[in-house]
C-alpha atoms as a PDB file:
ATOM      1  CA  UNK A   1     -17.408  -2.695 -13.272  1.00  0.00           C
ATOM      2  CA  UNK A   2     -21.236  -2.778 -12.315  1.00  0.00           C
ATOM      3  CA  UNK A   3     -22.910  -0.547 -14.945  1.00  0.00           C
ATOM      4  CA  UNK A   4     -25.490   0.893 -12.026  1.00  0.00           C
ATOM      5  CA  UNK A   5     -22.288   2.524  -9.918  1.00  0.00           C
ATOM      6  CA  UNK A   6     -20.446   5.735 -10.232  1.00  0.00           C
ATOM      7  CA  UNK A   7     -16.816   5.064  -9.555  1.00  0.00           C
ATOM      8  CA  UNK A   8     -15.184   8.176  -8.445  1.00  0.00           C
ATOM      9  CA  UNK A   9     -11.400   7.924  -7.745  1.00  0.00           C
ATOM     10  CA  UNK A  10      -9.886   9.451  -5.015  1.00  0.00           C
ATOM     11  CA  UNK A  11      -6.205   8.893  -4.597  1.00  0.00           C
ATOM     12  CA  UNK A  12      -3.725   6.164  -5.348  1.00  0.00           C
ATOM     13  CA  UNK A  13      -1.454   4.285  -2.505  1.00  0.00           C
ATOM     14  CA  UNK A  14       1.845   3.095  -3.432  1.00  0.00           C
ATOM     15  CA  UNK A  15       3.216  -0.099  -1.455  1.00  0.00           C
ATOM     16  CA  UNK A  16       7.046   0.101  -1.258  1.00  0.00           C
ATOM     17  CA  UNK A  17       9.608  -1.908   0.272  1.00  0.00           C
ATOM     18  CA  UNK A  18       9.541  -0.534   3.858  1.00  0.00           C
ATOM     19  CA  UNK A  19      13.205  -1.352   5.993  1.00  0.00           C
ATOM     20  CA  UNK A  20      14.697  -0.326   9.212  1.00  0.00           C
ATOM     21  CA  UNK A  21      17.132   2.357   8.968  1.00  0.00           C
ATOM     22  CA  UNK A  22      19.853  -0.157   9.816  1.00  0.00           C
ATOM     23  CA  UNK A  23      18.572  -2.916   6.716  1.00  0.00           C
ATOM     24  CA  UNK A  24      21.254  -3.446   4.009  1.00  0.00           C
ATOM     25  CA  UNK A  25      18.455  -1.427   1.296  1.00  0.00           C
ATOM     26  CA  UNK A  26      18.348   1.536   3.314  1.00  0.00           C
ATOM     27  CA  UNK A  27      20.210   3.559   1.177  1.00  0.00           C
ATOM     28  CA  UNK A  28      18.635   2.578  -1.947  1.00  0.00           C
ATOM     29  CA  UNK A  29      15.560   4.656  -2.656  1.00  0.00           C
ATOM     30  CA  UNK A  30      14.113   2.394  -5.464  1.00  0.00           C
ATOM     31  CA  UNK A  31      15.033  -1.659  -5.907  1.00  0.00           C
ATOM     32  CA  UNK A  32      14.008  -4.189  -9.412  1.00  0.00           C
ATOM     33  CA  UNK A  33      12.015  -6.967  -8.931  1.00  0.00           C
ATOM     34  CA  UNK A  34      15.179  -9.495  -7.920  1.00  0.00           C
ATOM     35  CA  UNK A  35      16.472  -7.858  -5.533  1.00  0.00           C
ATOM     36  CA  UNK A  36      12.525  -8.040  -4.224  1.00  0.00           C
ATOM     37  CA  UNK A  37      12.464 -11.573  -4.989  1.00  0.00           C
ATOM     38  CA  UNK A  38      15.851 -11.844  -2.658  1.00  0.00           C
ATOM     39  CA  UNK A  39      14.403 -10.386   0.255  1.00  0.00           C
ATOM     40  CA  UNK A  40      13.322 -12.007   3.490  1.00  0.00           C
ATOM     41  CA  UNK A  41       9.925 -10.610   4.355  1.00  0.00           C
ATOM     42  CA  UNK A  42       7.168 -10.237   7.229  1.00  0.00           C
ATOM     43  CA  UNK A  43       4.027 -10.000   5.781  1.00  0.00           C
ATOM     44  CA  UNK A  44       0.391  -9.425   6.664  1.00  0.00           C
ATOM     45  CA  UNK A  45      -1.686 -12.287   6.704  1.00  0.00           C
ATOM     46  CA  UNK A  46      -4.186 -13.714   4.455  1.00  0.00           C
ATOM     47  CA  UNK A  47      -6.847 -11.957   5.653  1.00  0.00           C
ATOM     48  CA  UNK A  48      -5.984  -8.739   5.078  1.00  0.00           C
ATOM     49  CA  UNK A  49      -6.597  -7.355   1.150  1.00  0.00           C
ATOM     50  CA  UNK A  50      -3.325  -6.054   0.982  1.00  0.00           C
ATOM     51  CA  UNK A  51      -1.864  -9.510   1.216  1.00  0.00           C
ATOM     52  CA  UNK A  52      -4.218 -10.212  -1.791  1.00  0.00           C
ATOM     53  CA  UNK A  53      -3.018  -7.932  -3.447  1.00  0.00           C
ATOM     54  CA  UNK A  54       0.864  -7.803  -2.799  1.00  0.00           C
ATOM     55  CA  UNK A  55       0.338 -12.130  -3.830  1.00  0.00           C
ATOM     56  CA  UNK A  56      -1.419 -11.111  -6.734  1.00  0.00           C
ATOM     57  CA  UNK A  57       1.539  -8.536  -7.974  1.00  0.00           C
ATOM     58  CA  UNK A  58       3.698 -11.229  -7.142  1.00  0.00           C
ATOM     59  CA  UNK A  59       2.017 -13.884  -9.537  1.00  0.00           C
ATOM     60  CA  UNK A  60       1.947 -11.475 -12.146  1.00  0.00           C
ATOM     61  CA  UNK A  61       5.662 -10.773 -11.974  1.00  0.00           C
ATOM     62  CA  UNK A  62       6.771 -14.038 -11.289  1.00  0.00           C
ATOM     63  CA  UNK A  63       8.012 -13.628  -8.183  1.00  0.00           C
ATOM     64  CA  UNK A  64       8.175 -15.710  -5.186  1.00  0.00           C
ATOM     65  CA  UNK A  65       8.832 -13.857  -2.225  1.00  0.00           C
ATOM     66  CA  UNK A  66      10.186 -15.347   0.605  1.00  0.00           C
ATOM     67  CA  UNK A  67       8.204 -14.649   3.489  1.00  0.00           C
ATOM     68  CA  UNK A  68       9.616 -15.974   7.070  1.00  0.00           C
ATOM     69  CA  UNK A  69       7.030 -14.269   9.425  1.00  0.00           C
ATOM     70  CA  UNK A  70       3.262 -13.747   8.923  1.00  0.00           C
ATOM     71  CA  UNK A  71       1.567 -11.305  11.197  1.00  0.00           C
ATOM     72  CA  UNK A  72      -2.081 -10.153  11.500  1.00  0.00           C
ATOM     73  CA  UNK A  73      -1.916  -6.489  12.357  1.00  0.00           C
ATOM     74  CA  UNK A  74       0.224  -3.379  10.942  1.00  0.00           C
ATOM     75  CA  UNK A  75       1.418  -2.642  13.847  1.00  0.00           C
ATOM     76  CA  UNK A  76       3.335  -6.033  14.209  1.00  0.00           C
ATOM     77  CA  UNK A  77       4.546  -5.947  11.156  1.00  0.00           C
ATOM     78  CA  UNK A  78       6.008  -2.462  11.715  1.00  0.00           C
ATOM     79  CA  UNK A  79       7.820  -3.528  14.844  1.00  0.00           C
ATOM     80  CA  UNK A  80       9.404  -6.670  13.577  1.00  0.00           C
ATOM     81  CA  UNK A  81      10.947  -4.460  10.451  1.00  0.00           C
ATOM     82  CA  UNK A  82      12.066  -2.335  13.166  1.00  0.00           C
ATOM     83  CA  UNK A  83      13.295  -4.787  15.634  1.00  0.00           C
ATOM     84  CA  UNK A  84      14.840  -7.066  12.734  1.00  0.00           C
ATOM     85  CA  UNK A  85      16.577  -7.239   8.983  1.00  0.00           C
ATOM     86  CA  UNK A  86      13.494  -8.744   7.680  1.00  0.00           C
ATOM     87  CA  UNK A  87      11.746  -6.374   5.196  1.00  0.00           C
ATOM     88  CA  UNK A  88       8.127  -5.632   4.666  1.00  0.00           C
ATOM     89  CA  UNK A  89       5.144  -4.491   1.197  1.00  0.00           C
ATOM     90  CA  UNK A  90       3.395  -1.778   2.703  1.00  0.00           C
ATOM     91  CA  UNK A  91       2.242   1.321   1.710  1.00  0.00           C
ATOM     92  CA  UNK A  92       4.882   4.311   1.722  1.00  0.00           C
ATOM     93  CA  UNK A  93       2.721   6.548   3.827  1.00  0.00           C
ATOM     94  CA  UNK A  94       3.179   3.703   6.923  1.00  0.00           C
ATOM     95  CA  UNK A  95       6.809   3.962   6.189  1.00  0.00           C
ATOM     96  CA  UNK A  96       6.981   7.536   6.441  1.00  0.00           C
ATOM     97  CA  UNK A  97       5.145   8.332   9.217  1.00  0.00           C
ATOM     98  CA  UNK A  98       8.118   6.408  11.303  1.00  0.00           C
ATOM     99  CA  UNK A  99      11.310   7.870  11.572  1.00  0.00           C
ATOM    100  CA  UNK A 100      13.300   4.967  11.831  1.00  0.00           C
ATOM    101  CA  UNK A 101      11.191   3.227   8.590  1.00  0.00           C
ATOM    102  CA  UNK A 102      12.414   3.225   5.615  1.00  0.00           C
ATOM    103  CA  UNK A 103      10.243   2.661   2.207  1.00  0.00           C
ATOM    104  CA  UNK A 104      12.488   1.723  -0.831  1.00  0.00           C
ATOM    105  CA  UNK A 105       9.635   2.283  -4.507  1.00  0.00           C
ATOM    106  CA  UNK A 106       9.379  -0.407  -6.479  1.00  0.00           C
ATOM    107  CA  UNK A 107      11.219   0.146  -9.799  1.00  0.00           C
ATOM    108  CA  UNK A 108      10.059   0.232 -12.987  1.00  0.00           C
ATOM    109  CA  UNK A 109       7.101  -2.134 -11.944  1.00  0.00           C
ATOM    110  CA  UNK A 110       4.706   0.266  -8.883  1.00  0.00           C
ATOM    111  CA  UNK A 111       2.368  -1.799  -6.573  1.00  0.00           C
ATOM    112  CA  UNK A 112      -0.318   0.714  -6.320  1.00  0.00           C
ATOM    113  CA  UNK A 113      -4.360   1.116  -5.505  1.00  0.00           C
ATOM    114  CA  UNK A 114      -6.288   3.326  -6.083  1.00  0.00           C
ATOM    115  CA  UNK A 115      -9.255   4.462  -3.322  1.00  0.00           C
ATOM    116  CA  UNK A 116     -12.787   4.952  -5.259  1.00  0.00           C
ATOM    117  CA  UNK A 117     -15.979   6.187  -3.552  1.00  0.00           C
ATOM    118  CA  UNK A 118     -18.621   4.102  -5.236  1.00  0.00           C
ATOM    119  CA  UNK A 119     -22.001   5.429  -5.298  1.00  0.00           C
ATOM    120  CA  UNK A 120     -25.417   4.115  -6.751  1.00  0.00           C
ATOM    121  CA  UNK A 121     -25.836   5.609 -10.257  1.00  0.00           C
ATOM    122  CA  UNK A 122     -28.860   8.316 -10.333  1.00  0.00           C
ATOM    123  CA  UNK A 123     -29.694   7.279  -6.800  1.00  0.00           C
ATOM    124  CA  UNK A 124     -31.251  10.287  -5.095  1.00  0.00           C
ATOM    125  CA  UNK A 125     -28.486  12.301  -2.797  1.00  0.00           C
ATOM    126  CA  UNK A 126     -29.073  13.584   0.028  1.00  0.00           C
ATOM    127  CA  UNK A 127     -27.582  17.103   0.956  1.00  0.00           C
ATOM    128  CA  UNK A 128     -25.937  15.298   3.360  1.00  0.00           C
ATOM    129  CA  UNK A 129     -24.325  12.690   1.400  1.00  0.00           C
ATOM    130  CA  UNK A 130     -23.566  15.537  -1.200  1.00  0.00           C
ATOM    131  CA  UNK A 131     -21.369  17.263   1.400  1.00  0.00           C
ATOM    132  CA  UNK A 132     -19.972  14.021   2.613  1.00  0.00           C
ATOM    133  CA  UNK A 133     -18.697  13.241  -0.765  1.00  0.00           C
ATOM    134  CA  UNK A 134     -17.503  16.462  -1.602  1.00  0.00           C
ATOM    135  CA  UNK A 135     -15.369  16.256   2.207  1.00  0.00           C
ATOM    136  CA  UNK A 136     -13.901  13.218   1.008  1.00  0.00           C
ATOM    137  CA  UNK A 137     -12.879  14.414  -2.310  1.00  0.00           C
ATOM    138  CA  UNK A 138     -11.514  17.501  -0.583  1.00  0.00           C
ATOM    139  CA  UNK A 139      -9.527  15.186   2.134  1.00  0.00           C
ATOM    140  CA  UNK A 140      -8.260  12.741  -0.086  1.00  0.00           C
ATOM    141  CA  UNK A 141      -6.538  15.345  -2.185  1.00  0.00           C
ATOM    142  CA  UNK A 142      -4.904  16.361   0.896  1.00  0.00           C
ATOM    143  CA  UNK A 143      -3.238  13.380   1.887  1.00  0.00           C
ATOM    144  CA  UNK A 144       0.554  13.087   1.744  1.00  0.00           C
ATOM    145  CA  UNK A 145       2.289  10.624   0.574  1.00  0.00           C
ATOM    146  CA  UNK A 146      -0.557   9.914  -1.776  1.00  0.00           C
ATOM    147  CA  UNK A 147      -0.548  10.957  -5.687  1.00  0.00           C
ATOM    148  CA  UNK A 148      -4.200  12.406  -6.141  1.00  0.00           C
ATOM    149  CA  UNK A 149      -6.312  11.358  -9.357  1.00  0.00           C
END
């Protein structure tokens, strides 16, 4: 952490397992780490950070997940979980903003991020940027689907 930025947290994002309403998981409403390792998966691609980081859980757990289809938007993703048995690592809130999505936690080990606003430390604020901060804080603790810090 830089020592000339304030990190303010803002909320924390959960990536679950996210399946089709007809997937063999879709009943479960929390899986271990094998039965991640097990699945067949569409993932986003390299470019995107939350590849990074869903490869970097991965590492960390040992796991190597078996990914058949790489896509480069959300929105492809989404459609071949919906359209397939293939399963996906995004977060929940995607999941639950489709009806026929499914998102399955992660259980005991969470793949979560947390959203900070960084700002210069004793940098001069503007009134402006003193409402847009306080906005944000007040949004973010609005969200669903997101646990607020």
């Amino acid at each position: 952490m830089a020592p000339d930025l304030d990190l303010d947290p803002l909320l924390v994002e959960t990536l679950a397992l996210v399946v089709s309403r007809d997937h063999a998981l879709a009943c479960e409403t929390s899986i271990g780490l094998e039965t991640l390792s097990a699945e067949s998966l569409v993932l986003l691609s390299a470019e995107f950070a939350t590849r990074d980081q869903i490869d970097r859980f991965c590492r960390q757990h040992g796991i190597q997940p078996r990914v058949r289809i790489e896509a480069n938007s959300i929105s492809a993703v989404v459609e071949i979980v919906r359209r397939t048995r293939l399963s996906t690592l995004l977060p929940a809130t995607i999941a639950f903003a489709h009806q026929d999505l499914i998102a399955i936690a992660l259980d005991p080990v969470r793949l979560q991020r947390t959203a900070v606003l960084m700002q210069r430390k004793d940098a001069y604020r503007s009134a402006a940027a003193k409402i847009f901060v306080a906005l944000t804080k007040e949004v973010a603790a609005g969200f669903e689907g997101f646990q607020a810090v």
